[in-house]
C-alpha atoms as a PDB file:
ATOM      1  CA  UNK A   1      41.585  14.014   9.596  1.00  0.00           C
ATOM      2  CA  UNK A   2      39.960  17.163   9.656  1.00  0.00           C
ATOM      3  CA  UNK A   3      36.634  18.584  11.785  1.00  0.00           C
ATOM      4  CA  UNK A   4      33.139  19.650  10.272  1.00  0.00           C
ATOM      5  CA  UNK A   5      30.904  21.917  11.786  1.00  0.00           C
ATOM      6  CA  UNK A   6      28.677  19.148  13.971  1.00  0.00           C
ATOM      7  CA  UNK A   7      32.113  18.405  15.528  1.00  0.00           C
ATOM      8  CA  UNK A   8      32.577  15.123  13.740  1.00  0.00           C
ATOM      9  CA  UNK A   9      35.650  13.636  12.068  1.00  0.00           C
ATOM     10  CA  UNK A  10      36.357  12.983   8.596  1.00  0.00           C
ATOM     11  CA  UNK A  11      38.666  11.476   6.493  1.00  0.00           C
ATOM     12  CA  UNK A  12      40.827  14.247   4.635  1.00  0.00           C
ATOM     13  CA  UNK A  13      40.991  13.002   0.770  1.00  0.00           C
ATOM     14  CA  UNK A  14      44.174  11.949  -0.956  1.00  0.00           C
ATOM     15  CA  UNK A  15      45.302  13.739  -4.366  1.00  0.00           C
ATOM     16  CA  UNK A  16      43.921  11.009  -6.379  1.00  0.00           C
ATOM     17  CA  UNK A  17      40.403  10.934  -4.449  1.00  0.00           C
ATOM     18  CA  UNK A  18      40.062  14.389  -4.891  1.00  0.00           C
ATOM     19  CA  UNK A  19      40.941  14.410  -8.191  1.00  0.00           C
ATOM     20  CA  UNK A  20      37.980  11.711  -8.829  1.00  0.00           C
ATOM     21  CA  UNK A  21      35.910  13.746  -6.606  1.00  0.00           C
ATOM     22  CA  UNK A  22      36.359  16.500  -9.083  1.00  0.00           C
ATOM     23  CA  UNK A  23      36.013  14.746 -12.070  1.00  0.00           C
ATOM     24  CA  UNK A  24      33.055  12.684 -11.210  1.00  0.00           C
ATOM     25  CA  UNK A  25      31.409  16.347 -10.402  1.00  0.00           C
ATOM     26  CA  UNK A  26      32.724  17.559 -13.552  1.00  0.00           C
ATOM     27  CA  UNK A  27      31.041  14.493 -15.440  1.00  0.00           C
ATOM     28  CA  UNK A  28      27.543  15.038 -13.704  1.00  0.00           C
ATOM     29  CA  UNK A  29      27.458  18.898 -14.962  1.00  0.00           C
ATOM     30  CA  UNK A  30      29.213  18.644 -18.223  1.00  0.00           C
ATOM     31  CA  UNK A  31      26.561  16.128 -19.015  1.00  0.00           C
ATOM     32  CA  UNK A  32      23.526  18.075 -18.107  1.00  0.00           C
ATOM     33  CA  UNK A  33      24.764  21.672 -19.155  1.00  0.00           C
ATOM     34  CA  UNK A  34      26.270  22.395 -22.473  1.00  0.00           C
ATOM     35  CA  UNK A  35      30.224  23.699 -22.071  1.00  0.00           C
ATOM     36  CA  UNK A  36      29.762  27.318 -21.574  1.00  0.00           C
ATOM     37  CA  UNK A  37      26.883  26.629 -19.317  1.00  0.00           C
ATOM     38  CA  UNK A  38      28.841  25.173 -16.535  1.00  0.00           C
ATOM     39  CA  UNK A  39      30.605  27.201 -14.390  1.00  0.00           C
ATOM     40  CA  UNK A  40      34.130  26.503 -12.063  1.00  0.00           C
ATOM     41  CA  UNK A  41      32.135  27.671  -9.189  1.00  0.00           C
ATOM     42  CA  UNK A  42      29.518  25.411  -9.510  1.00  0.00           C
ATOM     43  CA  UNK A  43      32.188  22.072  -9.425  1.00  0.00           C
ATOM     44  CA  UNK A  44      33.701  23.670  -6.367  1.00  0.00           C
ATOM     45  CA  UNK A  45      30.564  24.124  -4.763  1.00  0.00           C
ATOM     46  CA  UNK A  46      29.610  20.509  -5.397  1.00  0.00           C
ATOM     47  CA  UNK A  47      32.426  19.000  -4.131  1.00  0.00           C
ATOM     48  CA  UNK A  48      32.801  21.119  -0.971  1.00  0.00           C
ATOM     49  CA  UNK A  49      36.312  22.717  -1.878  1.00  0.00           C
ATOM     50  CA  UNK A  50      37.374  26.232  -2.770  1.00  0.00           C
ATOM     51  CA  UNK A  51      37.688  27.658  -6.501  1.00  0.00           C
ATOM     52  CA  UNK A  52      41.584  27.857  -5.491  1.00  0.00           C
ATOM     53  CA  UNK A  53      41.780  24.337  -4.997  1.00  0.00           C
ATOM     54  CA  UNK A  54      39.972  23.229  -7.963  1.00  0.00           C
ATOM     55  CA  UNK A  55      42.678  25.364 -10.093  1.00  0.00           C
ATOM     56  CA  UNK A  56      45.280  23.551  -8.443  1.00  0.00           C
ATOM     57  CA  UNK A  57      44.503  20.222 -10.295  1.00  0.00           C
ATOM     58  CA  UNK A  58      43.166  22.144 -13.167  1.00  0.00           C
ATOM     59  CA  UNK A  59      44.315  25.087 -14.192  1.00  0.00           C
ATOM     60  CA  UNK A  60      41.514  26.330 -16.725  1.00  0.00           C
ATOM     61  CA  UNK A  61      38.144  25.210 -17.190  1.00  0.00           C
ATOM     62  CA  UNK A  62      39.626  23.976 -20.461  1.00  0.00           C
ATOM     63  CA  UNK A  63      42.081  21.162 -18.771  1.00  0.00           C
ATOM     64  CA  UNK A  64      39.211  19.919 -16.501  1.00  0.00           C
ATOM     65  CA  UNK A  65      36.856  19.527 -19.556  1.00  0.00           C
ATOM     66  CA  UNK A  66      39.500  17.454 -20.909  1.00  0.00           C
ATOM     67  CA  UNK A  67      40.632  15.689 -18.245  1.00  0.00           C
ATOM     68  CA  UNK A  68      36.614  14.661 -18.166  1.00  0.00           C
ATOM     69  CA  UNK A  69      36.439  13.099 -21.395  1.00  0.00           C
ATOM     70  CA  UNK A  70      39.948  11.360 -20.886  1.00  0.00           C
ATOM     71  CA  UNK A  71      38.468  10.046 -17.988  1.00  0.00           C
ATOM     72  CA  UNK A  72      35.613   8.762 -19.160  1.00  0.00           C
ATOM     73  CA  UNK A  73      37.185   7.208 -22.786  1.00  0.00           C
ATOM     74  CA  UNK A  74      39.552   5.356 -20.569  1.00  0.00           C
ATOM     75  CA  UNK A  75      36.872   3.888 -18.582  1.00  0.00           C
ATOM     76  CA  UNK A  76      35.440   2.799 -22.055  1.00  0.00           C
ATOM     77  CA  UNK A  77      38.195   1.477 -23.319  1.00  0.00           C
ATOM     78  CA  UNK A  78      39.136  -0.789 -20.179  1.00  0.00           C
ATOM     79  CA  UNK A  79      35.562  -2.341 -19.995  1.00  0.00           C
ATOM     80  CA  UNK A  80      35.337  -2.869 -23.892  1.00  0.00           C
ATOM     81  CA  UNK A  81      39.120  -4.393 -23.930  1.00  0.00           C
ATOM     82  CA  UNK A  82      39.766  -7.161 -26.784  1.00  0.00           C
ATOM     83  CA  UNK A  83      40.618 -10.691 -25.061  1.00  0.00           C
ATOM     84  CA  UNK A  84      43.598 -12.858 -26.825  1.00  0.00           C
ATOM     85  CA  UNK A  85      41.695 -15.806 -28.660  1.00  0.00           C
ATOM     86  CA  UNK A  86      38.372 -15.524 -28.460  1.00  0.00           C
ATOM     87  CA  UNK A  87      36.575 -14.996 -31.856  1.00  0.00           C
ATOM     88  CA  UNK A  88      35.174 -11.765 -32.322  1.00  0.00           C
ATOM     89  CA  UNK A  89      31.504 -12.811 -32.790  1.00  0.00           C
ATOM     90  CA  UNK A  90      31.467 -13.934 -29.265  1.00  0.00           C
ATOM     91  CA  UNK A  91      34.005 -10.526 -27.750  1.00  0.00           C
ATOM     92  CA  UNK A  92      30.997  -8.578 -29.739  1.00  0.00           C
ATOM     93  CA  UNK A  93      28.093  -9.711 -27.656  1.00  0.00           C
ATOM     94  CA  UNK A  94      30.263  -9.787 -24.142  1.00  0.00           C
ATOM     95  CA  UNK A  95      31.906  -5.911 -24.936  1.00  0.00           C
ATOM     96  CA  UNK A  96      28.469  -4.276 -25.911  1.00  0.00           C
ATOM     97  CA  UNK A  97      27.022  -5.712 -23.080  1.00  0.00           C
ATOM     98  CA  UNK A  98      29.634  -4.763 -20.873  1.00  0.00           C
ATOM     99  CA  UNK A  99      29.727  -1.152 -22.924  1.00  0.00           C
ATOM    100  CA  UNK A 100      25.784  -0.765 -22.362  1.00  0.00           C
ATOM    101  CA  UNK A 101      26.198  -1.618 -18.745  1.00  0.00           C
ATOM    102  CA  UNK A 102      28.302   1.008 -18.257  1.00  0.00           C
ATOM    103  CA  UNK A 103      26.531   3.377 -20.305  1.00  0.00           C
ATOM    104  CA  UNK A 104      23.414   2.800 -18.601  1.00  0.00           C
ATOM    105  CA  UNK A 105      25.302   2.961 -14.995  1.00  0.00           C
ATOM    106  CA  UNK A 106      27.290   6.070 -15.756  1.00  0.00           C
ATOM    107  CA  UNK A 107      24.858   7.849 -18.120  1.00  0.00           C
ATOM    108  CA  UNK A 108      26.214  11.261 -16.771  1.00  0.00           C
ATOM    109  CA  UNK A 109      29.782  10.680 -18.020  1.00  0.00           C
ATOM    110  CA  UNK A 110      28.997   9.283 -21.262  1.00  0.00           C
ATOM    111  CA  UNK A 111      26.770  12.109 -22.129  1.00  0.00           C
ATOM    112  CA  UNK A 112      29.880  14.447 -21.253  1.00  0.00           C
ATOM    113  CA  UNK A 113      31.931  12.238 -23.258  1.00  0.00           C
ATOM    114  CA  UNK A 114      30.007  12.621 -26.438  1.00  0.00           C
ATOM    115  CA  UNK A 115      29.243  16.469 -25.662  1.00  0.00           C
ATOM    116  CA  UNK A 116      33.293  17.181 -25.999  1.00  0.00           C
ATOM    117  CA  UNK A 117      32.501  16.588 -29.793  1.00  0.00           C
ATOM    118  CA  UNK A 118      30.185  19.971 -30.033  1.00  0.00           C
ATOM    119  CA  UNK A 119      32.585  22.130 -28.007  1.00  0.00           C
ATOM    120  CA  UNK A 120      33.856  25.057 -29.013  1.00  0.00           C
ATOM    121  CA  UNK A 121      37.423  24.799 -28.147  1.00  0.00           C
ATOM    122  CA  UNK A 122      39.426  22.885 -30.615  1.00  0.00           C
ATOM    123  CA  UNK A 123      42.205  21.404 -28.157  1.00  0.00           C
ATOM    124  CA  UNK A 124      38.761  19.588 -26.051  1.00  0.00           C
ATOM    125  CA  UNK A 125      37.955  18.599 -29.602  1.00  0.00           C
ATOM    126  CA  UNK A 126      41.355  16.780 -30.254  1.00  0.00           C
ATOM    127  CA  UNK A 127      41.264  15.115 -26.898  1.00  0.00           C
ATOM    128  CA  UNK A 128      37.930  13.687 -27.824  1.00  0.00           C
ATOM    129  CA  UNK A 129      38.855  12.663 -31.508  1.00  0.00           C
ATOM    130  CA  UNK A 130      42.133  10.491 -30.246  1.00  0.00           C
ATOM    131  CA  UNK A 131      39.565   8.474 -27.767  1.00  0.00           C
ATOM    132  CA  UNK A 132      37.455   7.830 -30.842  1.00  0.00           C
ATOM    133  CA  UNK A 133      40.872   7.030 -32.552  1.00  0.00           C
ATOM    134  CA  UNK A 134      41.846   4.573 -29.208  1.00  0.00           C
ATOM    135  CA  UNK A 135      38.177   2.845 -29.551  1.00  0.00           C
ATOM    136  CA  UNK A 136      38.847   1.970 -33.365  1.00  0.00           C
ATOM    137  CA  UNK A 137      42.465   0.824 -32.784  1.00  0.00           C
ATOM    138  CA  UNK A 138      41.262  -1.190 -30.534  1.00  0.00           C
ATOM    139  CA  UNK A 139      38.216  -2.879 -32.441  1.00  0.00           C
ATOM    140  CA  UNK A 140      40.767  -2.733 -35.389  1.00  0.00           C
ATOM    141  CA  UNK A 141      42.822  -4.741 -33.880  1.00  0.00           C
ATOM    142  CA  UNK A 142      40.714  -7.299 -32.967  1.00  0.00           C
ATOM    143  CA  UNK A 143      39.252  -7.824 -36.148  1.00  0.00           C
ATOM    144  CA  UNK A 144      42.536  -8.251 -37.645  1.00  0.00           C
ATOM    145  CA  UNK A 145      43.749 -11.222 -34.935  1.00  0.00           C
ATOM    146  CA  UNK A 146      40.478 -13.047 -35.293  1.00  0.00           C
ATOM    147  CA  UNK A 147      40.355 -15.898 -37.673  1.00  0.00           C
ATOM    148  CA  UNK A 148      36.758 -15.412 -39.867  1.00  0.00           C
ATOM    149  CA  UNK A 149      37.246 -11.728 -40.214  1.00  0.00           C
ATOM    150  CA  UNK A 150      41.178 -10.973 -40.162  1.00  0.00           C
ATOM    151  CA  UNK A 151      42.127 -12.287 -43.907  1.00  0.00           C
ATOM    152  CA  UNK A 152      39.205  -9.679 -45.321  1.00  0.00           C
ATOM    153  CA  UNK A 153      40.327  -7.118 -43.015  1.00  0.00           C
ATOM    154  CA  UNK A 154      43.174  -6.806 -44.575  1.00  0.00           C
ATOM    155  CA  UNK A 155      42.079  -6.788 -48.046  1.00  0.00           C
ATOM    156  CA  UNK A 156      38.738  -4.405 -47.616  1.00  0.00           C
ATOM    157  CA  UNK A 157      40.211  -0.571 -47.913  1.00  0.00           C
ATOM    158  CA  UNK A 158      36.650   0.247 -45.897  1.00  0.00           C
ATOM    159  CA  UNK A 159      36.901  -1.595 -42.933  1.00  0.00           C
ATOM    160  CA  UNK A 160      38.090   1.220 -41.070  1.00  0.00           C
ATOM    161  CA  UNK A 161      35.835   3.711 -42.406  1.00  0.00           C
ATOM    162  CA  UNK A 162      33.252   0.668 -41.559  1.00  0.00           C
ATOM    163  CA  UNK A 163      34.435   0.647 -38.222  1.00  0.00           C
ATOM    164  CA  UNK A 164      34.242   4.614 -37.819  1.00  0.00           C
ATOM    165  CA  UNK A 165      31.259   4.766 -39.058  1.00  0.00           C
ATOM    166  CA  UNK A 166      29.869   1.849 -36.299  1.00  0.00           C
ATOM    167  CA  UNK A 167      31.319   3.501 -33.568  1.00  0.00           C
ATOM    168  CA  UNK A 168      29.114   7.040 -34.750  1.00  0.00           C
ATOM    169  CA  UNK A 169      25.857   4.269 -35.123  1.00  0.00           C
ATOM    170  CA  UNK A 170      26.427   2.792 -31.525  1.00  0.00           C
ATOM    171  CA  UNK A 171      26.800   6.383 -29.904  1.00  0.00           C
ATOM    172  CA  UNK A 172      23.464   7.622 -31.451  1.00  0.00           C
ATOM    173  CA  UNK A 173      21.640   4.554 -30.459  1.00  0.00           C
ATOM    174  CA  UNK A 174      22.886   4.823 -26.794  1.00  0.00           C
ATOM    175  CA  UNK A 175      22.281   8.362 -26.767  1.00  0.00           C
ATOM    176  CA  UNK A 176      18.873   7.855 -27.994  1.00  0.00           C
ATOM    177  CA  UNK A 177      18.489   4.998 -25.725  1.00  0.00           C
ATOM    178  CA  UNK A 178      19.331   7.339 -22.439  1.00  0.00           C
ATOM    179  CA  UNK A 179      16.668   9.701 -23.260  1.00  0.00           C
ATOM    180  CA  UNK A 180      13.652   6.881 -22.703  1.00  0.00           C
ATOM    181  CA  UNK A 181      14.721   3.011 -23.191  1.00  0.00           C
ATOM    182  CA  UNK A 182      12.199   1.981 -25.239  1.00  0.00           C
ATOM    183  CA  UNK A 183      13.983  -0.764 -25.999  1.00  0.00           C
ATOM    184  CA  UNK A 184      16.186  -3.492 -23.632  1.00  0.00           C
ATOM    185  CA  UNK A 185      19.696  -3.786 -22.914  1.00  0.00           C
ATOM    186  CA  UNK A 186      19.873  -6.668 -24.718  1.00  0.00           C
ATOM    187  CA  UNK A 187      17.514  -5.756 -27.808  1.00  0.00           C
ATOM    188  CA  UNK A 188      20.308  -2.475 -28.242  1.00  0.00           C
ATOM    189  CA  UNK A 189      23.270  -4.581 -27.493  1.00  0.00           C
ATOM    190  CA  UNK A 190      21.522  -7.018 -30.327  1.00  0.00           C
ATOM    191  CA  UNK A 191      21.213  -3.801 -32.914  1.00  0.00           C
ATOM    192  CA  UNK A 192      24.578  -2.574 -32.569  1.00  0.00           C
ATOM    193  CA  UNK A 193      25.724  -6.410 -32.934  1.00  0.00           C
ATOM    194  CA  UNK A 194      23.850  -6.902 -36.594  1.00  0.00           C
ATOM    195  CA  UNK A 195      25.129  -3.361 -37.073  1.00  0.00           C
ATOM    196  CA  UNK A 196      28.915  -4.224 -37.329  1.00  0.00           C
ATOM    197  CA  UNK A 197      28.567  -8.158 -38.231  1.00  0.00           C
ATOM    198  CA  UNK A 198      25.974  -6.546 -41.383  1.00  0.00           C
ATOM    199  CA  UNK A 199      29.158  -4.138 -42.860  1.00  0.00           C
ATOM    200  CA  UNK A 200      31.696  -6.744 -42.224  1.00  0.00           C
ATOM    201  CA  UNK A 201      30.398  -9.858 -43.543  1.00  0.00           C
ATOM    202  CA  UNK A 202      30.914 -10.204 -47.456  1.00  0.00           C
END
């Protein structure tokens, strides 16, 4: 436990929290600043630590941009996870509205997600291209274990460039959608649907 100034208590963080701490700073900025706009200070600042500290978990400004958008893709991934036996019609409409919900919950991380795309640094890039790659295994392989659309999967060469180019469709909508919902959850999480069922079905 440590003291503040007004002579109360608090709880000192573990590594983990602080790491979180860090990161969920780190997704706030990333999202409202572009790259070379945010600064190491600033995080630091935020989250009531020095700039020494913050280099101990991260060691450039590079790693915690990273670590930021593997944070956020894995949070993605979890909520939008395939379940065993349930046709893909139906996982459709539960993950986008689970996906949307988060979206719309944690709009500060997803922007920084999708902003690792335009940075300049080609290792942030690569981090960000394998969590694309981890979202279309993972829709992949749900289309291939699901009875009405596994058989063609296997025979259509474009499915996967079908499915890549779905995943680029749903960002821009949700993007769009952050910057003034004209439209509801469910009318987006009903365009994205007809979106993927439209290249799909023969």
């Amino acid at each position: 436990m440590a003291v503040n100034q007004g002579g109360r208590t608090r709880r000192r963080l573990s590594t983990e929290e602080r790491r979180e701490q860090l990161l969920s700073v780190g997704a706030r900025l990333f999202s409202e600043s572009p790259y070379d706009d945010v600064w190491i200070e600033q995080v630091a600042e935020i989250a009531g630590v020095s700039r020494g500290l913050l280099y101990h978990y991260f060691p450039t400004k590079r790693d915690f941009f990273a670590a930021v958008v593997e944070r956020e893709s894995e949070r993605m991934l979890r909520m939008t996870a395939a379940v065993p036996g349930v046709p893909v019609r139906e996982q459709l409409t539960a993950g986008l509205d689970a996906y949307l919900e988060y979206v719309e919950a944690h709009a500060h991380g997803y922007r920084a997600f999708h902003r690792a795309d335009a940075a300049g640094d080609q290792a942030v890039r690569r981090v960000y291209q394998r969590a694309l790659a981890a979202q279309e295994r993972q829709i992949l392989a749900a289309l291939a274990a699901d009875p009405e659309f596994g058989p063609q999967a296997e025979t259509r060469p474009d499915t996967r460039l079908a499915v890549r180019g779905w995943l680029a469709f749903t960002t821009a909508v949700c993007l769009e959608w952050l910057r003034g919902p004209e439209l509801g959850r469910e009318q987006v999480r009903d365009l994205c649907a007809r979106a993927l069922l439209g290249v799909l079905t023969p």
